[in-house]
Protein backbone atom coordinates (compact mmCIF):
# COMPACT_ATOMS: atom_id res chain seq x y z
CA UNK A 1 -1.49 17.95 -21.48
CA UNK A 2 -2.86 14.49 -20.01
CA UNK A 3 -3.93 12.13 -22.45
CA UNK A 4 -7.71 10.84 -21.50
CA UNK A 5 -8.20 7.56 -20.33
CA UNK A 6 -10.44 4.46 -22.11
CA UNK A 7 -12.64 3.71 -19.23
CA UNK A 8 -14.12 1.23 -21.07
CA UNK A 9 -11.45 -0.65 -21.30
CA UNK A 10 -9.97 0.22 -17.93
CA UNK A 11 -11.38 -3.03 -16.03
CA UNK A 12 -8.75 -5.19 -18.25
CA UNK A 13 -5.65 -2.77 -17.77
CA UNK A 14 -4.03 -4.76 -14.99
CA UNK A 15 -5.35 -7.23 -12.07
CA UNK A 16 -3.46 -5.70 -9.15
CA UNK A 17 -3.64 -2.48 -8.51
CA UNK A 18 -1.71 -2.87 -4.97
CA UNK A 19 1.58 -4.41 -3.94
CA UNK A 20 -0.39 -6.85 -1.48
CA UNK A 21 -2.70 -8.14 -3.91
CA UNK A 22 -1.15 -11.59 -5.46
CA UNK A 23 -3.02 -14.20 -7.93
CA UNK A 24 -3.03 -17.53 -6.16
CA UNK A 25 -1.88 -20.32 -7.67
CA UNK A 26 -1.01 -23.76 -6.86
CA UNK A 27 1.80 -24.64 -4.14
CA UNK A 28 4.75 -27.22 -4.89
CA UNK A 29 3.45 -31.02 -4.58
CA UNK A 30 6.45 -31.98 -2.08
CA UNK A 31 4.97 -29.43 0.69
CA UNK A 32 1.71 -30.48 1.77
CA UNK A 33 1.52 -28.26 5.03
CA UNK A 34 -1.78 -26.67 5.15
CA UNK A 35 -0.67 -23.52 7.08
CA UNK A 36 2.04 -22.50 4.75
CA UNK A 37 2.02 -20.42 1.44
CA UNK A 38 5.19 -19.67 -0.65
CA UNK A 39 6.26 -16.15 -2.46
CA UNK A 40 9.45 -14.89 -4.21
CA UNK A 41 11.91 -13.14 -1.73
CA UNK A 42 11.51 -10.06 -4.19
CA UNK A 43 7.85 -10.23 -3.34
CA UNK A 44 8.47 -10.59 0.67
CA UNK A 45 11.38 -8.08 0.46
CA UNK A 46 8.64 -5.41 -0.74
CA UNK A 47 5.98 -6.46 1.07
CA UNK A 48 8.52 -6.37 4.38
CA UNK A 49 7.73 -10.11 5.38
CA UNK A 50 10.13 -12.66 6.26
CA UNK A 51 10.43 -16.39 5.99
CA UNK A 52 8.61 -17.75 9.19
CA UNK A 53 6.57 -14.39 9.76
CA UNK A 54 2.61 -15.20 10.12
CA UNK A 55 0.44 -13.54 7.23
CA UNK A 56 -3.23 -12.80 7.15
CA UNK A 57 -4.46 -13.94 3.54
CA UNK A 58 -7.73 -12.13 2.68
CA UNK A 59 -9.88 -13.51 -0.36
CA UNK A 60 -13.66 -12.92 -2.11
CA UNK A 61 -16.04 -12.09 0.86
CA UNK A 62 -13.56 -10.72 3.14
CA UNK A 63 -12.95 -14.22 3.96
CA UNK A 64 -9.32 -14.32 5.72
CA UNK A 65 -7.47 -17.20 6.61
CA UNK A 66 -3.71 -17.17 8.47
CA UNK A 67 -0.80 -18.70 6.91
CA UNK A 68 3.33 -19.04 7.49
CA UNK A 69 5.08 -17.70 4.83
CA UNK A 70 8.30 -19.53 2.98
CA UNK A 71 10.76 -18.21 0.29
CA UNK A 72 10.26 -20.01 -2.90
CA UNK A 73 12.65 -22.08 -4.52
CA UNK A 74 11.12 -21.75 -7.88
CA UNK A 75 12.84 -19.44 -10.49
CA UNK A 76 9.94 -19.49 -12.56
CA UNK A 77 7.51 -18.50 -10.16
CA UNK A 78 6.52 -14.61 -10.57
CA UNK A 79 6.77 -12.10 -7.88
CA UNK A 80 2.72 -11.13 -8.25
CA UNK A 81 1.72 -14.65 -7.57
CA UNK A 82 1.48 -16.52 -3.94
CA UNK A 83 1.47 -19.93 -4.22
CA UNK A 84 -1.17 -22.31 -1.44
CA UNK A 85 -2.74 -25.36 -1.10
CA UNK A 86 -6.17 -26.48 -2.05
CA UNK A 87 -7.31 -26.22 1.79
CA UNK A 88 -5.96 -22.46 2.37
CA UNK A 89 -7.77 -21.82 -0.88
CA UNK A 90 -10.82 -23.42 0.46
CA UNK A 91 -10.21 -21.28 3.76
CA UNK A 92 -10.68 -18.18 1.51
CA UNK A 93 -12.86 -18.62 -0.87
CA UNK A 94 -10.94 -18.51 -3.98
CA UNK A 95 -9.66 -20.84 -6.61
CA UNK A 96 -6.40 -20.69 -8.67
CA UNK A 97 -5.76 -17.08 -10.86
CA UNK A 98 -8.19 -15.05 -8.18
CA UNK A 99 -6.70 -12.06 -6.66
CA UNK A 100 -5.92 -12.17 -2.93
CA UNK A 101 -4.65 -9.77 -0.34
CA UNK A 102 -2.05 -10.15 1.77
CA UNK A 103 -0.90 -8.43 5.16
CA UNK A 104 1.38 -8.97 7.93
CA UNK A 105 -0.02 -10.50 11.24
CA UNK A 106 2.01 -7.73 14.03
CA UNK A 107 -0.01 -8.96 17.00
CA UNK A 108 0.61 -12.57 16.47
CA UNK A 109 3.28 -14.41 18.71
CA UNK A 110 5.62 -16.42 16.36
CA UNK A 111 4.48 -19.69 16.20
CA UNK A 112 6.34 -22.78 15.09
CA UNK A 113 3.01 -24.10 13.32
CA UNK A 114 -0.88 -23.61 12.25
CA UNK A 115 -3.32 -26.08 12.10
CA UNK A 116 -5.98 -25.77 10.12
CA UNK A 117 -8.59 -28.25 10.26
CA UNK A 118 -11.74 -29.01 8.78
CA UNK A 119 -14.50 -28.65 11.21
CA UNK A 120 -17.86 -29.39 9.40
CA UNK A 121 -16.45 -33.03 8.14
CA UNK A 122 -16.11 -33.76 11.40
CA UNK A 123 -19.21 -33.05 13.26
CA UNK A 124 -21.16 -34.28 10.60
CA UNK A 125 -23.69 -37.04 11.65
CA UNK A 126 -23.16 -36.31 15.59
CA UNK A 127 -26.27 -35.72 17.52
CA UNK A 128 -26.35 -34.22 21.28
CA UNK A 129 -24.67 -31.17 22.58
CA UNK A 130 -21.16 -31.07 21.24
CA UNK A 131 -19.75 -27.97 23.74
């Protein structure tokens, strides 16, 4: 017979419950790209993404940003983490340790880069019609 679940303590059983859903943590200083976020080739080998492939990253709010994706180089990192910069973060709404979804971008052309810029900086203090 089953044994009965805790559901109390359920919430604290595990963070991800899917295979796309990494914690985000903080990419490697020497890449400062902002379109490009680093996972384990265990990690992309599930997942079915390659190196290069364009990835929709989904955070709190359904707030989705799209990144390039590179094999890490770090032994240490762990296959349920995906590793970004400060701006993708930004992009997404999350902060380092928050749970993010990731999926594969089919319709998207490859591209050899993203640029993702700040907009509101920028048109900050302009006056006049700006289309």
């Amino acid at each position: 017979m089953a044994e009965k679940k805790d559901l109390s303590t359920a919430i604290l059983d595990g963070r991800n419950k899917g295979p796309n859903k990494l914690v985000c943590e903080q990419i490697p200083h020497d890449i400062d790209d902002n379109s490009i976020c680093v996972m384990t080739q265990a990690k992309m080998d599930e997942l079915k993404i390659y190196t290069g492939e364009t990835v929709v990253l989904r955070g709190k709010k359904r707030r989705e940003t799209v990144l390039t994706v590179i094999k890490s180089e770090d032994e240490t990192q762990a296959d349920g983490e995906i590793r970004t910069n400060k701006c993708a973060r930004n992009n997404v709404r999350c902060r380092m340790g928050d749970t993010v979804q990731v999926k594969s971008l089919t319709d998207c052309p490859n591209g050899v880069k993203i640029h993702v810029l700040p907009f509101a900086d920028t048109v900050e203090g302009i006056g006049g019609n700006i289309t």
